[in-house]
Protein backbone atom coordinates (compact mmCIF):
# COMPACT_ATOMS: atom_id res chain seq x y z
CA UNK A 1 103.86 112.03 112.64
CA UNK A 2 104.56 111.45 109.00
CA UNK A 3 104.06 114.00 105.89
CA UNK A 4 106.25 116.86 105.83
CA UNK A 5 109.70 115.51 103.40
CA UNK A 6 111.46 116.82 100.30
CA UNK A 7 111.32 115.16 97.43
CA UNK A 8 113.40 111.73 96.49
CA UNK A 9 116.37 111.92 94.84
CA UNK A 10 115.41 108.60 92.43
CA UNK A 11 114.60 110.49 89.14
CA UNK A 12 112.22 107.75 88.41
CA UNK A 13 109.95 109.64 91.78
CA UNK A 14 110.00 113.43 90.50
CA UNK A 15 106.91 114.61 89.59
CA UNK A 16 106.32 114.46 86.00
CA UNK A 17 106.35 118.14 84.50
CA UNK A 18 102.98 119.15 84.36
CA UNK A 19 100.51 119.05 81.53
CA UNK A 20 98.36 121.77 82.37
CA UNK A 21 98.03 124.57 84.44
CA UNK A 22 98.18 123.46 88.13
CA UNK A 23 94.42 123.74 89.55
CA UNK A 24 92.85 121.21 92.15
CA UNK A 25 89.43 119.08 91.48
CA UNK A 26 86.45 120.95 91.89
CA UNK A 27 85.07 119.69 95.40
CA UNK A 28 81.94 120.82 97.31
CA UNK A 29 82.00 121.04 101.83
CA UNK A 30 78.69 117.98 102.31
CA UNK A 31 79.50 118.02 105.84
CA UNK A 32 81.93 119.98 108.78
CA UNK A 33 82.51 119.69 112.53
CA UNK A 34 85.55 121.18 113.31
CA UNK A 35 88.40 120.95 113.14
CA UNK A 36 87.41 118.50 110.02
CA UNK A 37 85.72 119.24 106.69
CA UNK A 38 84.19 116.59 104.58
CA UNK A 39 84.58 117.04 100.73
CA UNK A 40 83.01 115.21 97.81
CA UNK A 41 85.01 115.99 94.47
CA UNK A 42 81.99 116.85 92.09
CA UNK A 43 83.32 115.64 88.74
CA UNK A 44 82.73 111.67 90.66
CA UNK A 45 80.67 109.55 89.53
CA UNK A 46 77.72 110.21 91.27
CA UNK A 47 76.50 106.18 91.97
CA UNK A 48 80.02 105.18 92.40
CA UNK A 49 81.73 102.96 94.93
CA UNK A 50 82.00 106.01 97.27
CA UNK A 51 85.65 106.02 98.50
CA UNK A 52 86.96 108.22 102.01
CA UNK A 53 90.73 110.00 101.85
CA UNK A 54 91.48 110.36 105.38
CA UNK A 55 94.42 112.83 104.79
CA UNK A 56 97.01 114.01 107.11
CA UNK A 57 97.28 116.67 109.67
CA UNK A 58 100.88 117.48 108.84
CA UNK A 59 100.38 118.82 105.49
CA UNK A 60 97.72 120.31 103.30
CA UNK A 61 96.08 117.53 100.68
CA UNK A 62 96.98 119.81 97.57
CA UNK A 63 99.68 117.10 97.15
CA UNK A 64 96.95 114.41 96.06
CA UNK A 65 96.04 116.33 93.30
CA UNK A 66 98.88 119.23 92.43
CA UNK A 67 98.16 118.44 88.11
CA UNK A 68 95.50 117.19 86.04
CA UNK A 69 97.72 114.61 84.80
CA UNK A 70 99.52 113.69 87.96
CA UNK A 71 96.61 113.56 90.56
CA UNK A 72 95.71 110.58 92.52
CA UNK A 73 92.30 111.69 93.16
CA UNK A 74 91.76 112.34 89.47
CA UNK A 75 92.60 108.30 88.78
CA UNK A 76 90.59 107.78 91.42
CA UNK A 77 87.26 109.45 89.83
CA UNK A 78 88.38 107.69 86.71
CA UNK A 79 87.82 104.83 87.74
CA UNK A 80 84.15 105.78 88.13
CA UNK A 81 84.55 105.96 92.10
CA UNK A 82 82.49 108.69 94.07
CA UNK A 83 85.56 110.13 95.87
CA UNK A 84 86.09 112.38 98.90
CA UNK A 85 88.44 113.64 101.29
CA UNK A 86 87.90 113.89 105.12
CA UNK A 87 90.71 117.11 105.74
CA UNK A 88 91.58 119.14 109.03
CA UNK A 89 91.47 122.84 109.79
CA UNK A 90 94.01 124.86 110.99
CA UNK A 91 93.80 123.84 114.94
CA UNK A 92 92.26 126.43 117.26
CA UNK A 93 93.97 127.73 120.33
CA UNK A 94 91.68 126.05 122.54
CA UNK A 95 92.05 123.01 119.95
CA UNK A 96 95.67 122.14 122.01
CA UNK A 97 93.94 119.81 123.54
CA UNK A 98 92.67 117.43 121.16
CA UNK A 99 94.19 114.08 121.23
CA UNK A 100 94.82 110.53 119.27
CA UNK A 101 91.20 109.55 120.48
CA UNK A 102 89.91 112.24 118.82
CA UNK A 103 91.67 112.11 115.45
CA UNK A 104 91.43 108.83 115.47
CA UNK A 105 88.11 107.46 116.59
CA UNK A 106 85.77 110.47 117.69
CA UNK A 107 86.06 112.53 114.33
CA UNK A 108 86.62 110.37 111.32
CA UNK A 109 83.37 108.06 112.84
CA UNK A 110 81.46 111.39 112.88
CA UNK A 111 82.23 112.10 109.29
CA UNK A 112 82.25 108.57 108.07
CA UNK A 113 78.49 108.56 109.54
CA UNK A 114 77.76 111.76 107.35
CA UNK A 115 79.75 110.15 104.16
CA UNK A 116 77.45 106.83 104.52
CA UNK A 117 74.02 109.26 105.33
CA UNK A 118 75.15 111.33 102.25
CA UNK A 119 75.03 108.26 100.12
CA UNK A 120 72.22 106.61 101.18
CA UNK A 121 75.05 103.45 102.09
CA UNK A 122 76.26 101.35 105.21
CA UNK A 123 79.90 101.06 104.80
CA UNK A 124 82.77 103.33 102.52
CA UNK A 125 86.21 102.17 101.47
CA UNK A 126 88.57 104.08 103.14
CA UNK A 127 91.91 105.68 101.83
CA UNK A 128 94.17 106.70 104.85
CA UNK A 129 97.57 108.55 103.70
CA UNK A 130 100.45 108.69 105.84
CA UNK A 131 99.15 109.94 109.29
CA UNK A 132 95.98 110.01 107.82
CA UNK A 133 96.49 105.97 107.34
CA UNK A 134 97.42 105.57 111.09
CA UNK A 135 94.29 107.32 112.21
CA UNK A 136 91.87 105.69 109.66
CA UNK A 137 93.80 101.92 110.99
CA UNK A 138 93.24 103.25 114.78
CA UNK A 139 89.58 104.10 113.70
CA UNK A 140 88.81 100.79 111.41
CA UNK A 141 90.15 98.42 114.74
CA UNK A 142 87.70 100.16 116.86
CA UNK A 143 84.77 100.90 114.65
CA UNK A 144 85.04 98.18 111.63
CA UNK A 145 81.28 98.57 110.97
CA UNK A 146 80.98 101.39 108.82
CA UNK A 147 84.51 100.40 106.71
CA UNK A 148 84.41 97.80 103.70
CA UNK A 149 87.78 97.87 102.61
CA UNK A 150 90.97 99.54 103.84
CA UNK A 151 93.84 101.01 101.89
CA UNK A 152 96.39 102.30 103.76
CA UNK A 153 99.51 104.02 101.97
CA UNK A 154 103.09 105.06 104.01
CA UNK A 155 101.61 103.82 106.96
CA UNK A 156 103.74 103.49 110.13
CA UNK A 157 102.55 100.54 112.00
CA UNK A 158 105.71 99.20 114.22
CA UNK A 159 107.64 102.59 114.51
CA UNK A 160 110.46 100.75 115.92
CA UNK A 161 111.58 98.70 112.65
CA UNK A 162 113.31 99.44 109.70
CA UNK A 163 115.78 102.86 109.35
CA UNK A 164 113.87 105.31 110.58
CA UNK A 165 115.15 108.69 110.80
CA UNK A 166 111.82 110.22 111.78
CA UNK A 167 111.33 107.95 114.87
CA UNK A 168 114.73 108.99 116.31
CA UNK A 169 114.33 112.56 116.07
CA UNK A 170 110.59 112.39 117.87
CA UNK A 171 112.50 110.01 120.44
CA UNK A 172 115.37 112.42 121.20
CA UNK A 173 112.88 115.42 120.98
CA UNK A 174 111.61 117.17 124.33
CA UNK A 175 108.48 117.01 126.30
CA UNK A 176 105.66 117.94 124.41
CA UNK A 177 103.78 121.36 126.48
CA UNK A 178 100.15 121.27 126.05
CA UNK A 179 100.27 125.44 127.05
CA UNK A 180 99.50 125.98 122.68
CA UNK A 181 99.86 124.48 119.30
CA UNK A 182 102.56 123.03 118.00
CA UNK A 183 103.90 125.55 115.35
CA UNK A 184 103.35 124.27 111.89
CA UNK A 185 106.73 126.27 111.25
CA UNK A 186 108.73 124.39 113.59
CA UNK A 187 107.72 121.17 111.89
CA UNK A 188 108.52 122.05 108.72
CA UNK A 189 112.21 122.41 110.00
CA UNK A 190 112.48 119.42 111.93
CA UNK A 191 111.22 117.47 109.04
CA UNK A 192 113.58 118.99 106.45
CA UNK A 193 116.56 118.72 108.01
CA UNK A 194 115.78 114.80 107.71
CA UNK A 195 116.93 115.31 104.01
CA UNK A 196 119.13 118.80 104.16
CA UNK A 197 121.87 116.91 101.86
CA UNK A 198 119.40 115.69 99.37
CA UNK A 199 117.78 118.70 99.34
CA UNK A 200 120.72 120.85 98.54
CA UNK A 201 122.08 118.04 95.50
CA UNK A 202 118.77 118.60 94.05
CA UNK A 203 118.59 122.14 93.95
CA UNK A 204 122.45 122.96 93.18
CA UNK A 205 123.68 120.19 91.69
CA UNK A 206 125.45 120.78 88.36
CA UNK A 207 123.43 120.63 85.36
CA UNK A 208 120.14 120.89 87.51
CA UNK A 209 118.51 123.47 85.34
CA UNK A 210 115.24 122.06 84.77
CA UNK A 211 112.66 123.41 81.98
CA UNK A 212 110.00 125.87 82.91
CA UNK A 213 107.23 122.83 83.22
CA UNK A 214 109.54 121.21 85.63
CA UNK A 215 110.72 123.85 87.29
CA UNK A 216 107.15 125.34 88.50
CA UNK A 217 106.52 121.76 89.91
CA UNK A 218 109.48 121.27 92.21
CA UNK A 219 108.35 125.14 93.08
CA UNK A 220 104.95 123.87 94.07
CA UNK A 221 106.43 120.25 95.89
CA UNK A 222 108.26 122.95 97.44
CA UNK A 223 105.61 125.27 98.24
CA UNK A 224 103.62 122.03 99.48
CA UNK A 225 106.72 121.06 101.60
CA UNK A 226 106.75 124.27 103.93
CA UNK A 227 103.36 124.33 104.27
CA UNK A 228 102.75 122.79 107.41
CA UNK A 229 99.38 123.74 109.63
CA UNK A 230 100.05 123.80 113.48
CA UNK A 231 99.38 120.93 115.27
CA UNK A 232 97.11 120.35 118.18
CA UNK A 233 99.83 120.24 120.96
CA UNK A 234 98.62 116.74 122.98
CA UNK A 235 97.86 114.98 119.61
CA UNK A 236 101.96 115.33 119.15
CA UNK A 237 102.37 114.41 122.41
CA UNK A 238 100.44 111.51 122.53
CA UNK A 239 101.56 110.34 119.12
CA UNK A 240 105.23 111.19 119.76
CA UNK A 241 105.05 109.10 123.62
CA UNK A 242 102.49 106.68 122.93
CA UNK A 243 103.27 105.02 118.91
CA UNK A 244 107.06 106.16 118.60
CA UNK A 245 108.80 105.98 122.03
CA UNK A 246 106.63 103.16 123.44
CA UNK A 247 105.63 102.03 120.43
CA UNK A 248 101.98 101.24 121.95
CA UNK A 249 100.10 100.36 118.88
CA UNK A 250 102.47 97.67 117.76
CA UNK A 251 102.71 95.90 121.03
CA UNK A 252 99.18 95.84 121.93
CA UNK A 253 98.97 98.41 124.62
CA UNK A 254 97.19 101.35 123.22
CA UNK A 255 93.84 102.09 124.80
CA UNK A 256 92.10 105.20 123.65
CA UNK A 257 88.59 106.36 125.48
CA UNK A 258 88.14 103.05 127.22
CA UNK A 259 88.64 101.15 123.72
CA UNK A 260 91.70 98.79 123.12
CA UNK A 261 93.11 99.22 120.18
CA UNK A 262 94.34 96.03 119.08
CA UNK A 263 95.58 95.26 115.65
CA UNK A 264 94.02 91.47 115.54
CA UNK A 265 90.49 92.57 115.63
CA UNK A 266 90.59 94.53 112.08
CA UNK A 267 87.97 92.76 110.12
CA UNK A 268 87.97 94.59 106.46
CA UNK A 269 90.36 93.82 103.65
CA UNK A 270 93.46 96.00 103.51
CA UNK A 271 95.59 96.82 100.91
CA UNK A 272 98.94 98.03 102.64
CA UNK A 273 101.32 99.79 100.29
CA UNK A 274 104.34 100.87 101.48
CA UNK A 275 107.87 102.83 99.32
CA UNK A 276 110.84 101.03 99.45
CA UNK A 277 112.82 103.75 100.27
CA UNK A 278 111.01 105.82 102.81
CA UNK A 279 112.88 108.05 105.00
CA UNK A 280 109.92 108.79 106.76
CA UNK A 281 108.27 105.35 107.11
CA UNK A 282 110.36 102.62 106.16
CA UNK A 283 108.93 99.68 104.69
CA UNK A 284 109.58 97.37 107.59
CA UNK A 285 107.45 99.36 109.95
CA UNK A 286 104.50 99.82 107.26
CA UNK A 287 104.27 95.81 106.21
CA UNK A 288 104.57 94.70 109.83
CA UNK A 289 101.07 94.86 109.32
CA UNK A 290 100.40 91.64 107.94
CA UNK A 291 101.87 89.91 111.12
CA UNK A 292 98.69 90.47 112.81
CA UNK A 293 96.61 89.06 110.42
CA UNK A 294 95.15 86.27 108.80
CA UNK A 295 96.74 84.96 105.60
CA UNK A 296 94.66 86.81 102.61
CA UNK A 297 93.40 89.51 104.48
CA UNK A 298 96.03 91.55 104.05
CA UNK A 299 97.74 92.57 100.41
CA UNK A 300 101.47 93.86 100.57
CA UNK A 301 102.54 96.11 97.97
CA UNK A 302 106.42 97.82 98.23
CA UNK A 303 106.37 99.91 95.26
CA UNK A 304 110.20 101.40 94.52
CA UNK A 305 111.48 104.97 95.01
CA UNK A 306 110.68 106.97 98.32
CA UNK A 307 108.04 108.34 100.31
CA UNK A 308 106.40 111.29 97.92
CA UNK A 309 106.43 108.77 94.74
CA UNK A 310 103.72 106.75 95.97
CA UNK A 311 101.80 109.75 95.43
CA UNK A 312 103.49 112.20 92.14
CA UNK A 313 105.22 110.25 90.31
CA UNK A 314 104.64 109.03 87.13
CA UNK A 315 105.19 105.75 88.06
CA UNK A 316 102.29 106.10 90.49
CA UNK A 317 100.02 106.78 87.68
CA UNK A 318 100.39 104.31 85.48
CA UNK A 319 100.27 101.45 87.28
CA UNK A 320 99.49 102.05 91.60
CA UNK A 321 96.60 104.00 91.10
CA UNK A 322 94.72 101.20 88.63
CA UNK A 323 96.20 98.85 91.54
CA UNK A 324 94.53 100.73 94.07
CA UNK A 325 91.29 100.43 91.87
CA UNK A 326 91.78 97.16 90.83
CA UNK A 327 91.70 95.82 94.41
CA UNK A 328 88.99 97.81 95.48
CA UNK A 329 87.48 96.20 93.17
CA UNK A 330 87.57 92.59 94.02
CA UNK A 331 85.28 90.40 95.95
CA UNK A 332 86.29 89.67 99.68
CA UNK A 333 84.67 89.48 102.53
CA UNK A 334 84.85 91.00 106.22
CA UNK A 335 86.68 88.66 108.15
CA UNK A 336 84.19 87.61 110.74
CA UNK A 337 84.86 88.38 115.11
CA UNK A 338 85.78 85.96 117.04
């Protein structure tokens, strides 16, 4: 589980103060199965590349897109893509039992099919953030058709590399109980006492007063931070036993509804961009990727700063975003089965 962090401490990650008044994209509901919701953002280009977000479960997607100035999905439909985001409801009570297979492979197929009917189109590149990342690599090892190309950003891949605080708190944390939801408040808690020190130097530190601009968008990161949904109680469980204390995906042993998931049989391009310093997922375990890979297939990018400047900060702007766009747009082919 990934998503839910304070803001870094680098000054070079803080989102830039705002240029306008906060309000997200227009975006219009083309198609919904719950628990997910697929959105097109209406200002795209309407004959586009059509591009898929696969957000996270942990958090609500206001954080791709919290300015006008400082919006990831805004570069995106700059760039003349047709973008939209595949996002998750609140989870049911009868929703506890929803699991990895689901998230991963059952859902985001049924939407993808709806994204690719919707535009008249076979295949979609694919955006997966965070968690969202895991489940759209899961889905894109099991299902490759429908996916032409692959970014993945703050992806955890081997969750038992690199300095990672988040894997040894959902090691030493209890047994899961599937009996309800996971409360979204609990989460919140676990994840920001990751960071309590950083959290309280930010906010107290002398000389901290920030201008009004600035100040109303740590309130919102803020805001953003404690906002966490509840969570379907066995996909925790299954994500917390399965990919951090046996580390399944990375060694080759997860199986999900009679499917292996193996990382070897990805054929799409991916572009796998990982933060140098991520407290959440650290660089090692996000670029293991390219072990399983051919040469060229893969495209490592460690950007500087930590985990919520890959998405707000101003450095993310200017230059990952027309990255993002700029590989999208290059030639390369599916690599072809075995």
């Amino acid at each position: 589980m990934t998503d839910s962090h304070p803001p870094s401490s680098d000054a070079n990650d803080d989102p830039a103060p705002p240029q306008h008044a906060a309000s997200g994209a227009p975006r219009q509901e083309i198609a919904a199965r719950s628990p997910w919701r697929l959105y097109r953002y209406t200002e795209s280009a309407k004959e586009g590349p059509p591009v898929c977000i696969v957000y996270s479960l942990i958090n609500r997607p206001t954080l791709l897109d919290l300015d006008a100035e400082y919006s990831l999905v805004r570069r995106l439909m700059e760039q003349g893509r047709d973008v939209y985001l595949l996002s998750w409801d609140d989870p049911a009570p009868w929703q506890r039992l929803l699991g990895l297979a689901d998230y991963a492979l059952r859902f985001p197929r049924q939407a993808i099919d709806a994204l690719c009917r919707h535009r008249g189109v076979d295949a979609v590149d694919v955006l997966g953030i965070c968690q969202g990342g895991l489940l759209a690599l899961i889905h894109a090892t099991v299902f490759p058709a429908r996916i032409r190309r692959l970014v993945l950003m703050a992806t955890p891949v081997d969750t038992h590399r690199g300095e990672h605080r988040l894997g040894r708190l959902l090691r030493a944390s209890g047994p899961v109980p599937l009996s309800r939801n996971v409360a979204g408040a609990e989460l919140a808690a676990a994840f920001a006492s990751l960071r309590l020190t950083d959290l309280a130097v930010r906010r107290y530190r002398p000389g901290s007063s920030r201008p009004p601009e600035a100040a109303q968008s740590w309130q919102k990161m803020e805001a953003w931070m404690y906002d966490c949904p509840d969570q379907p109680a066995r996909l925790v469980q299954e994500t917390v036993d399965w990919l951090y204390r046996e580390n399944r995906l990375a060694r080759g042993l997860l199986e999900l509804d009679g499917h292996r998931v193996s990382l070897d049989a990805l054929r799409c391009p991916v572009f796998n961009i990982a933060a140098s310093r991520d407290h959440l997922v650290p660089a090692e375990s996000a670029l293991a990727l390219a072990e399983w890979l051919p040469e060229g297939q893969v495209s490592s990018r460690l950007e500087p700063g930590g985990h919520l400047g890959l998405f707000v900060s101003g450095r993310s702007q200017r230059t990952l975003a027309p990255a993002i766009g700029a590989w999208l747009d290059t030639d390369g082919e599916p690599r072809a089965p075995h």
